[in-house]
PDB file of N, CA and C in Angstrom:
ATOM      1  N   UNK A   1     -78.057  42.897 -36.421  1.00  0.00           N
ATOM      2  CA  UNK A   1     -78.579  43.355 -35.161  1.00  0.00           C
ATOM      3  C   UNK A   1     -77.410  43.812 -34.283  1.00  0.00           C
ATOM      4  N   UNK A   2     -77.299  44.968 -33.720  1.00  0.00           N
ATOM      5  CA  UNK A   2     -76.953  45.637 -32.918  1.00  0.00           C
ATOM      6  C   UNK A   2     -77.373  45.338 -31.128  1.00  0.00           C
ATOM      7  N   UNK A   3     -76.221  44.853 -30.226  1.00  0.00           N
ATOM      8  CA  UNK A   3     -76.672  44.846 -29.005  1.00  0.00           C
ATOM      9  C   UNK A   3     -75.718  45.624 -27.899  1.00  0.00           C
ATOM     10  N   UNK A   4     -76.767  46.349 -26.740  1.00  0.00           N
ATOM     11  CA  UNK A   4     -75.951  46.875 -25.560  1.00  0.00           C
ATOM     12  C   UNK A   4     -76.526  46.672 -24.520  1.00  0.00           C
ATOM     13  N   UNK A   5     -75.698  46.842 -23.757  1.00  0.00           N
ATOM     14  CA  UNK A   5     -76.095  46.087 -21.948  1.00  0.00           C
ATOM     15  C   UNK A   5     -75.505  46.987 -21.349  1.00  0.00           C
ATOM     16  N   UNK A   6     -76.238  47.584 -20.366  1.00  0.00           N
ATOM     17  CA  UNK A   6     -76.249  48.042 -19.112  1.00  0.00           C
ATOM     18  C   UNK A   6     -75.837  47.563 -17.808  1.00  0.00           C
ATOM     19  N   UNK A   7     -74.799  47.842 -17.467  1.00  0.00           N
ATOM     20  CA  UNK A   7     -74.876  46.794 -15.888  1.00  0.00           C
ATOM     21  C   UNK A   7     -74.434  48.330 -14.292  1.00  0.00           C
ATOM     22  N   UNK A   8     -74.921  48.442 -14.130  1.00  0.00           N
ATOM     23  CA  UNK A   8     -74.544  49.353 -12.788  1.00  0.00           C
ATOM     24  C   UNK A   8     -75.473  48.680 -11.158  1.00  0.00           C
ATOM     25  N   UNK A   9     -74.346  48.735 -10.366  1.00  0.00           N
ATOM     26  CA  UNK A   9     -75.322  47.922  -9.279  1.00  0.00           C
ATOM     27  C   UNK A   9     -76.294  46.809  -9.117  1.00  0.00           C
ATOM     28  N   UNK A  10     -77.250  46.711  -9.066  1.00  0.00           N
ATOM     29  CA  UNK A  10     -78.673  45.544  -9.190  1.00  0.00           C
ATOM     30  C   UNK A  10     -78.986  45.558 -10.721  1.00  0.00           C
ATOM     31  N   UNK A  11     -78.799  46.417 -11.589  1.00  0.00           N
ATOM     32  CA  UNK A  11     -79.354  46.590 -12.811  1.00  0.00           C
ATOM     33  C   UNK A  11     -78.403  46.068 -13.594  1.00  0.00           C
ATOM     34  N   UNK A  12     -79.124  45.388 -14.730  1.00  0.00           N
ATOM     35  CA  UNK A  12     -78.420  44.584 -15.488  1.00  0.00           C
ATOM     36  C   UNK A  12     -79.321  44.055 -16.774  1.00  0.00           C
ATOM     37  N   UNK A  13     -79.292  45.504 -18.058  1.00  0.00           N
ATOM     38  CA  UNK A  13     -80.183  45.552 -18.585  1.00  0.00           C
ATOM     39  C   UNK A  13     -79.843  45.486 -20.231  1.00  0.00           C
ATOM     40  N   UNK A  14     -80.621  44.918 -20.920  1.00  0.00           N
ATOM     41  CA  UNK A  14     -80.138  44.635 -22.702  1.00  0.00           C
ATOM     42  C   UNK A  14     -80.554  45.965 -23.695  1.00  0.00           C
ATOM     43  N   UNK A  15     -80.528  46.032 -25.000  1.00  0.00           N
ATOM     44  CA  UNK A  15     -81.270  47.272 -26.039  1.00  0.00           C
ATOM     45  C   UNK A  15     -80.799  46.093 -26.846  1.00  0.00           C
ATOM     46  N   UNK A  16     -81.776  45.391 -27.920  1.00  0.00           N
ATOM     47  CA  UNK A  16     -80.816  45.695 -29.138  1.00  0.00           C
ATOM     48  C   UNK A  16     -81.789  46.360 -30.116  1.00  0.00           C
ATOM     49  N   UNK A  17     -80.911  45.998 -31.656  1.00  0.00           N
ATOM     50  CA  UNK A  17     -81.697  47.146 -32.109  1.00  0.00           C
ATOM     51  C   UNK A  17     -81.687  46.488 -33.867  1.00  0.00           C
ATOM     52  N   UNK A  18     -82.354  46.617 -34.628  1.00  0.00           N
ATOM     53  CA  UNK A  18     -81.958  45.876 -36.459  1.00  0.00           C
ATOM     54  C   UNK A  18     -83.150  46.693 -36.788  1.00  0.00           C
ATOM     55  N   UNK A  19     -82.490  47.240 -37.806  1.00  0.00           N
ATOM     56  CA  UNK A  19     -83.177  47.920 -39.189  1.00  0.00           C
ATOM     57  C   UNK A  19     -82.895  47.324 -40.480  1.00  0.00           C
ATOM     58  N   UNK A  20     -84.582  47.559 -40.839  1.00  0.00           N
ATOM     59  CA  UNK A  20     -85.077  46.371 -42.191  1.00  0.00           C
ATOM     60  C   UNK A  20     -85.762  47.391 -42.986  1.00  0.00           C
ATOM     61  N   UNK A  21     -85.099  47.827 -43.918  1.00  0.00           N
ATOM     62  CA  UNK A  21     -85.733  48.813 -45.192  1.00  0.00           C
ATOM     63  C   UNK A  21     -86.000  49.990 -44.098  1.00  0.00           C
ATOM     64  N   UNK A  22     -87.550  50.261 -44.115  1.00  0.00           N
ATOM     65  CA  UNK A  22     -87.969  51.971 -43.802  1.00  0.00           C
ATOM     66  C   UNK A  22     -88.474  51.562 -42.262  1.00  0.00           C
ATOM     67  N   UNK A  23     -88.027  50.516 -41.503  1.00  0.00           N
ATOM     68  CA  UNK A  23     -88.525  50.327 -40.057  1.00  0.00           C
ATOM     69  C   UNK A  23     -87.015  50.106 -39.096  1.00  0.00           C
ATOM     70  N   UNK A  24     -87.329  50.032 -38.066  1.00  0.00           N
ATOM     71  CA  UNK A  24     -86.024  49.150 -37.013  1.00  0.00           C
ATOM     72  C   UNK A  24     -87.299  48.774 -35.939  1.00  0.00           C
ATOM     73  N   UNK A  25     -86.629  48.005 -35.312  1.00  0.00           N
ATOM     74  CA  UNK A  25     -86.927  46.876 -34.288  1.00  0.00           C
ATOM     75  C   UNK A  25     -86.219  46.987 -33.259  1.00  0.00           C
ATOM     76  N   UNK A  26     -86.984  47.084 -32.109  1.00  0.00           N
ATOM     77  CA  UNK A  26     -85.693  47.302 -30.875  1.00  0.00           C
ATOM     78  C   UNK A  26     -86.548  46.017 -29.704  1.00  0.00           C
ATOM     79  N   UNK A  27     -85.693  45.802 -29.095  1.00  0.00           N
ATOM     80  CA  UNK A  27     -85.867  44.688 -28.014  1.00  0.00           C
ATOM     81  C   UNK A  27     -84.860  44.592 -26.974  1.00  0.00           C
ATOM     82  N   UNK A  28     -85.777  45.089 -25.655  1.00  0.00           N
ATOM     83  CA  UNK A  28     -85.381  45.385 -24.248  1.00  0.00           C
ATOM     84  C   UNK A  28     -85.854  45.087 -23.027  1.00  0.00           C
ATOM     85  N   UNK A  29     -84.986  44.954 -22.170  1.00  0.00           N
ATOM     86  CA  UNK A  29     -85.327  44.117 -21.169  1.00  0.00           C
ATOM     87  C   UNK A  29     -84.245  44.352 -20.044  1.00  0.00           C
ATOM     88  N   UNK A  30     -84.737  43.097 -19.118  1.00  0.00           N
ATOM     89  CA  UNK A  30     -83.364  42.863 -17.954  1.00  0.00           C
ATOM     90  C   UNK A  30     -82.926  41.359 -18.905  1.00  0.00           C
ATOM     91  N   UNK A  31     -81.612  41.609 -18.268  1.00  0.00           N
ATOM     92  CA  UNK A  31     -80.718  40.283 -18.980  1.00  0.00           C
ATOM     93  C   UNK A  31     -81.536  39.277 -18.821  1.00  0.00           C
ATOM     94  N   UNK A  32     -81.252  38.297 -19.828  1.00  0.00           N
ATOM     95  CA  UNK A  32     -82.196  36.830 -18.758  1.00  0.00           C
ATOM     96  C   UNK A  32     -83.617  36.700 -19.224  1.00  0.00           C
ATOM     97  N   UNK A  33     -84.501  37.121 -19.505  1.00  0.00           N
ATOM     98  CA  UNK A  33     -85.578  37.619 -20.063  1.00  0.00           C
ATOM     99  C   UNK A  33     -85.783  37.783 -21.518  1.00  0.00           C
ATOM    100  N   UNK A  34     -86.693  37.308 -21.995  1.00  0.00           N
ATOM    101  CA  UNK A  34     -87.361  38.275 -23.272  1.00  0.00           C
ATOM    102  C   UNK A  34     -87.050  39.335 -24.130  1.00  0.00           C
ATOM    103  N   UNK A  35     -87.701  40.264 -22.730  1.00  0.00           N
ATOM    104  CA  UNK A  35     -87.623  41.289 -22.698  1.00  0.00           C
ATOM    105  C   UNK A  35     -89.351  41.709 -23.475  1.00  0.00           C
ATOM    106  N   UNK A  36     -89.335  42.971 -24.066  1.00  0.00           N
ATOM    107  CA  UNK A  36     -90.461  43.441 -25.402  1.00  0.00           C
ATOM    108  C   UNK A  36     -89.771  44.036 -26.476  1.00  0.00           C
ATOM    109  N   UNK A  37     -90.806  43.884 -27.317  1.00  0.00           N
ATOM    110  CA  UNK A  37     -90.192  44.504 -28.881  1.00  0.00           C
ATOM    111  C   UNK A  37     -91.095  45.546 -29.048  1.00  0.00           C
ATOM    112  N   UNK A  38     -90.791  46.514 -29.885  1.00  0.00           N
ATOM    113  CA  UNK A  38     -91.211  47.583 -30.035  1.00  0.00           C
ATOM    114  C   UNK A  38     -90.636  47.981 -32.053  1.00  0.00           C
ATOM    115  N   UNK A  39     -91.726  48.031 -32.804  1.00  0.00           N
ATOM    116  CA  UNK A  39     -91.151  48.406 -34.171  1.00  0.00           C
ATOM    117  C   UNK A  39     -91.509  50.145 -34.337  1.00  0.00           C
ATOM    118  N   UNK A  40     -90.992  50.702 -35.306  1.00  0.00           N
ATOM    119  CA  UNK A  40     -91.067  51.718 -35.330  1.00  0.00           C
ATOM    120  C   UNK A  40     -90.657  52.118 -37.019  1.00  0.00           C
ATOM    121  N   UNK A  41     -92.087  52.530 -37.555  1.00  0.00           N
ATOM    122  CA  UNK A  41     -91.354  52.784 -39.259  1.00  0.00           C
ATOM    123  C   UNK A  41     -91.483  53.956 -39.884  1.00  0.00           C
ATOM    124  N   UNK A  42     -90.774  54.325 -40.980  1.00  0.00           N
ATOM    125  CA  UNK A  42     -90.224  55.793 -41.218  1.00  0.00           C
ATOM    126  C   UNK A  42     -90.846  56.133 -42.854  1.00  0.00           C
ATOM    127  N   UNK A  43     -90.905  57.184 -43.132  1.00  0.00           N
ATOM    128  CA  UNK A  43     -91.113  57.623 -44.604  1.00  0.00           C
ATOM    129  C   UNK A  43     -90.189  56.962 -45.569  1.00  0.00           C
ATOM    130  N   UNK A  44     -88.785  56.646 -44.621  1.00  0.00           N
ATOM    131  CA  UNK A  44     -87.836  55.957 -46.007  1.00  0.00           C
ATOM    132  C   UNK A  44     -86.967  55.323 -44.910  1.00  0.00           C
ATOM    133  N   UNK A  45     -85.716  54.246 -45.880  1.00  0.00           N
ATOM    134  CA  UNK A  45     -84.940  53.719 -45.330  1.00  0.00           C
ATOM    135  C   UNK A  45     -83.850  54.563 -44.642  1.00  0.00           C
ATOM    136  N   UNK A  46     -83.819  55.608 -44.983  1.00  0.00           N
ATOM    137  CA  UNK A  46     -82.677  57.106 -44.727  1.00  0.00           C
ATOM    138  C   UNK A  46     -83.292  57.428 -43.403  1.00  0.00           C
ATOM    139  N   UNK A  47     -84.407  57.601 -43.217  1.00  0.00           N
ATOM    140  CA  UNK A  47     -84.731  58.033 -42.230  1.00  0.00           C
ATOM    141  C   UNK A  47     -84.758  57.241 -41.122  1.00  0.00           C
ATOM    142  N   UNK A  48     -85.266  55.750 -41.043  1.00  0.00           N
ATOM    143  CA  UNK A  48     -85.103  54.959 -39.997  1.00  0.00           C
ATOM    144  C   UNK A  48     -83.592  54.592 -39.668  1.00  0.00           C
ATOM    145  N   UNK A  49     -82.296  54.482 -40.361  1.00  0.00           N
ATOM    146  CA  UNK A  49     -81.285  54.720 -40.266  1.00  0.00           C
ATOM    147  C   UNK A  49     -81.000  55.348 -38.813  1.00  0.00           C
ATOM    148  N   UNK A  50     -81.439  56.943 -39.520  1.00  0.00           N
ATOM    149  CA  UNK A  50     -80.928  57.962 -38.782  1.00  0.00           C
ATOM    150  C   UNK A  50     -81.430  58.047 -37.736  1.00  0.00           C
ATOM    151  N   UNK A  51     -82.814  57.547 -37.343  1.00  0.00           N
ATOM    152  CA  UNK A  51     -83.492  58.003 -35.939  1.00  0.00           C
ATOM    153  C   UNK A  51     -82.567  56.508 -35.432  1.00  0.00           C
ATOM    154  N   UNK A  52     -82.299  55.356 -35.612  1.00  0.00           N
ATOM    155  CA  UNK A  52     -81.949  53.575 -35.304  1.00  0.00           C
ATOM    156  C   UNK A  52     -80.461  54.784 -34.483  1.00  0.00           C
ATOM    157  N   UNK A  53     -79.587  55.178 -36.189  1.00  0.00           N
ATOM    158  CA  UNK A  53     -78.079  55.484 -34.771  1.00  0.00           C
ATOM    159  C   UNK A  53     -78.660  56.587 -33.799  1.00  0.00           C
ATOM    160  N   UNK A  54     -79.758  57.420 -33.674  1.00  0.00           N
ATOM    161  CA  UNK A  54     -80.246  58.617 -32.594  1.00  0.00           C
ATOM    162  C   UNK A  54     -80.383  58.013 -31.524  1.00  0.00           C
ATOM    163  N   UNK A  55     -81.115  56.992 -31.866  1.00  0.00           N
ATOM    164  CA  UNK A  55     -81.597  56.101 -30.612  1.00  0.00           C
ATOM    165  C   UNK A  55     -80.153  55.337 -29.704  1.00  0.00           C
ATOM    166  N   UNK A  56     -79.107  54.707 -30.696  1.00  0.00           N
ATOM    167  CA  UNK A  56     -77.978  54.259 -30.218  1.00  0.00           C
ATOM    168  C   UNK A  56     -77.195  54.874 -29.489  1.00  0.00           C
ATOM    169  N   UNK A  57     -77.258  56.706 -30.085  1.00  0.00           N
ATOM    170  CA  UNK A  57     -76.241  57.545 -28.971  1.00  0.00           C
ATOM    171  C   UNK A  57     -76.801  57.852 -28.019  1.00  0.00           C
ATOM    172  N   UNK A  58     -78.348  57.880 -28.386  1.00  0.00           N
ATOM    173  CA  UNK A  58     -79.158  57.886 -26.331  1.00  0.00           C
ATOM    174  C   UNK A  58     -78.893  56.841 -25.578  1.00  0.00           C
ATOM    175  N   UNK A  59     -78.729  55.612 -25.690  1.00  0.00           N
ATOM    176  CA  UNK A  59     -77.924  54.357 -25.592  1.00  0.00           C
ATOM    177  C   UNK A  59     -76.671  54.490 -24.770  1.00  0.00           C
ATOM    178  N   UNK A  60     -76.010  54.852 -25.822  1.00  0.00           N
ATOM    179  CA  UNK A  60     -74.455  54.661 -24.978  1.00  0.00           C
ATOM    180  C   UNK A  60     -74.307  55.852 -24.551  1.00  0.00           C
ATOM    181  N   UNK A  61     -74.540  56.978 -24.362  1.00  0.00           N
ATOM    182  CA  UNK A  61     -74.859  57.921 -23.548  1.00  0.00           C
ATOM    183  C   UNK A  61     -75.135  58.005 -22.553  1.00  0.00           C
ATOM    184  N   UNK A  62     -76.342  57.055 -22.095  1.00  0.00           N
ATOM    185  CA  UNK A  62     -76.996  56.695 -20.905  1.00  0.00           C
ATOM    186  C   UNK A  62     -75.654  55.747 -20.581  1.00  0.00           C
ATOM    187  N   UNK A  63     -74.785  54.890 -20.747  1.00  0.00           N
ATOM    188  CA  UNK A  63     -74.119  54.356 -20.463  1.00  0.00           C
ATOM    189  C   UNK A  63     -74.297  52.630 -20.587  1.00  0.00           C
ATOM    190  N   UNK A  64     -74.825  52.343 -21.795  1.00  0.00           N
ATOM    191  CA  UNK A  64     -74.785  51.178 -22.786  1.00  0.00           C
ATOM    192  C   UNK A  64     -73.783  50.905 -23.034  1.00  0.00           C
ATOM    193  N   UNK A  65     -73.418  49.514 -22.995  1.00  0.00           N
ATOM    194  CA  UNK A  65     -71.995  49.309 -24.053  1.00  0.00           C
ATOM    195  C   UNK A  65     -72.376  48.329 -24.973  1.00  0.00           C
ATOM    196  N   UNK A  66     -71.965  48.619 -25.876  1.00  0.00           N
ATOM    197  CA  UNK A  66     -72.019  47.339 -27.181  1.00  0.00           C
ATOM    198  C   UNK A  66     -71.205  46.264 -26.720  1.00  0.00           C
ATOM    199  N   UNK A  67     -72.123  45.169 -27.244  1.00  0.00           N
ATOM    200  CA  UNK A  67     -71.889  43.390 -27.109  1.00  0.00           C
ATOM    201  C   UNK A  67     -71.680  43.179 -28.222  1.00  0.00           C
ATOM    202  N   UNK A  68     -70.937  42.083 -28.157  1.00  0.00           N
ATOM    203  CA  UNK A  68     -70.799  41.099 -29.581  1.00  0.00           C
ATOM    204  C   UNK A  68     -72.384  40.519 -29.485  1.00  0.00           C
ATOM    205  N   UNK A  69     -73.173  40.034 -30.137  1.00  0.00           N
ATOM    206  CA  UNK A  69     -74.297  39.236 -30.247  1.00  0.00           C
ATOM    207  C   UNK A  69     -74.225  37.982 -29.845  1.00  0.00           C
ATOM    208  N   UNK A  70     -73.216  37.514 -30.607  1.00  0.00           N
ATOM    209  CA  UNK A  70     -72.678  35.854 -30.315  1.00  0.00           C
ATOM    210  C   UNK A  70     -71.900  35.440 -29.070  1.00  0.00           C
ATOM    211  N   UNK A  71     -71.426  36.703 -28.599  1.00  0.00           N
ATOM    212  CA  UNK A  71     -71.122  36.595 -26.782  1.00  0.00           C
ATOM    213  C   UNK A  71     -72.368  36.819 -25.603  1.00  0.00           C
ATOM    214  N   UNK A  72     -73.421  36.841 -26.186  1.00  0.00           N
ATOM    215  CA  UNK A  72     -74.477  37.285 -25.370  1.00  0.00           C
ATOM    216  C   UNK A  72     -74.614  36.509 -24.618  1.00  0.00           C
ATOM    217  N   UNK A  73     -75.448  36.094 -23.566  1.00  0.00           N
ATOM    218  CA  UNK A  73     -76.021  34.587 -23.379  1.00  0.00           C
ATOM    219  C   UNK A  73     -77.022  34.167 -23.844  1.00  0.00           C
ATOM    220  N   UNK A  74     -77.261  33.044 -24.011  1.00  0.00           N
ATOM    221  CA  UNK A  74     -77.985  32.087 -24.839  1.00  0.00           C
ATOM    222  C   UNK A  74     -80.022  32.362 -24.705  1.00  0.00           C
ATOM    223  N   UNK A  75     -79.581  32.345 -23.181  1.00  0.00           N
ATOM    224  CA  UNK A  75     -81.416  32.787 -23.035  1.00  0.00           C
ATOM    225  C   UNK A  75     -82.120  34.326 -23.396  1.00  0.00           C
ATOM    226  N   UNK A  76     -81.071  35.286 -23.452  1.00  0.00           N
ATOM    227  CA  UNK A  76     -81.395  36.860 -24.334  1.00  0.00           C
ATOM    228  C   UNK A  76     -81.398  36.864 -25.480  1.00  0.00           C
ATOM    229  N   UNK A  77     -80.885  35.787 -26.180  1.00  0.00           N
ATOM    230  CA  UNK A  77     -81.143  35.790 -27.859  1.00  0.00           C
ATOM    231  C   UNK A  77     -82.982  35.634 -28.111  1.00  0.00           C
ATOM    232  N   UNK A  78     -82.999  36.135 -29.427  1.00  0.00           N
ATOM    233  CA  UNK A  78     -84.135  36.176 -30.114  1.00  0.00           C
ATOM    234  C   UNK A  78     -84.656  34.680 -29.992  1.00  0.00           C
ATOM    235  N   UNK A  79     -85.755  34.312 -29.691  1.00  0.00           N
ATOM    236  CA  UNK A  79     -86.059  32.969 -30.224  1.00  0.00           C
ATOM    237  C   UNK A  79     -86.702  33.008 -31.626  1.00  0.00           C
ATOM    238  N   UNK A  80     -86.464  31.856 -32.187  1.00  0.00           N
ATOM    239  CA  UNK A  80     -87.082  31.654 -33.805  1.00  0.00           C
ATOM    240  C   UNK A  80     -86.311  32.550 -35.157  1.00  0.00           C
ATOM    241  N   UNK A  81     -85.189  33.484 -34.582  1.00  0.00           N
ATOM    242  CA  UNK A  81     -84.434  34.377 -35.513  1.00  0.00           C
ATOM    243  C   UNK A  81     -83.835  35.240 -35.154  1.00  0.00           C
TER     244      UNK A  81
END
């Protein structure tokens, strides 16, 4: 799993993102929170790949930065996995 955070002014916001065979999984929010999940699956594993990094450079584009996972804080992790 892949994670980025947003922080500008009041906003202070997560993406992450894991691809499993022909799907990815993304989960977003404000820090601190949940957030929602959202799956999304493809004709093949090639293809969810490619839309997973599309989605990443709209990401850090918008001005995301990648986190370590294990530096996150504790209450934005996944519960149960």
């Amino acid at each position: 799993m892949r994670r980025f955070e947003y922080k500008k002014g009041s906003s202070y916001k997560f993406w992450e993102i894991e691809v499993e065979g022909n799907a990815f999984t993304a989960r977003y929010g404000k820090v601190g929170t949940d957030g929602q999940v959202q799956t999304k699956s493809f004709a093949s594993a090639d293809k969810a790949q490619a839309e997973a990094d599309k989605k990443i450079r709209e990401k850090v584009n918008k001005g995301y930065a990648e986190v370590s996972v294990s530096s996150a804080p504790a209450d934005t992790k996944a519960k149960g996995g």
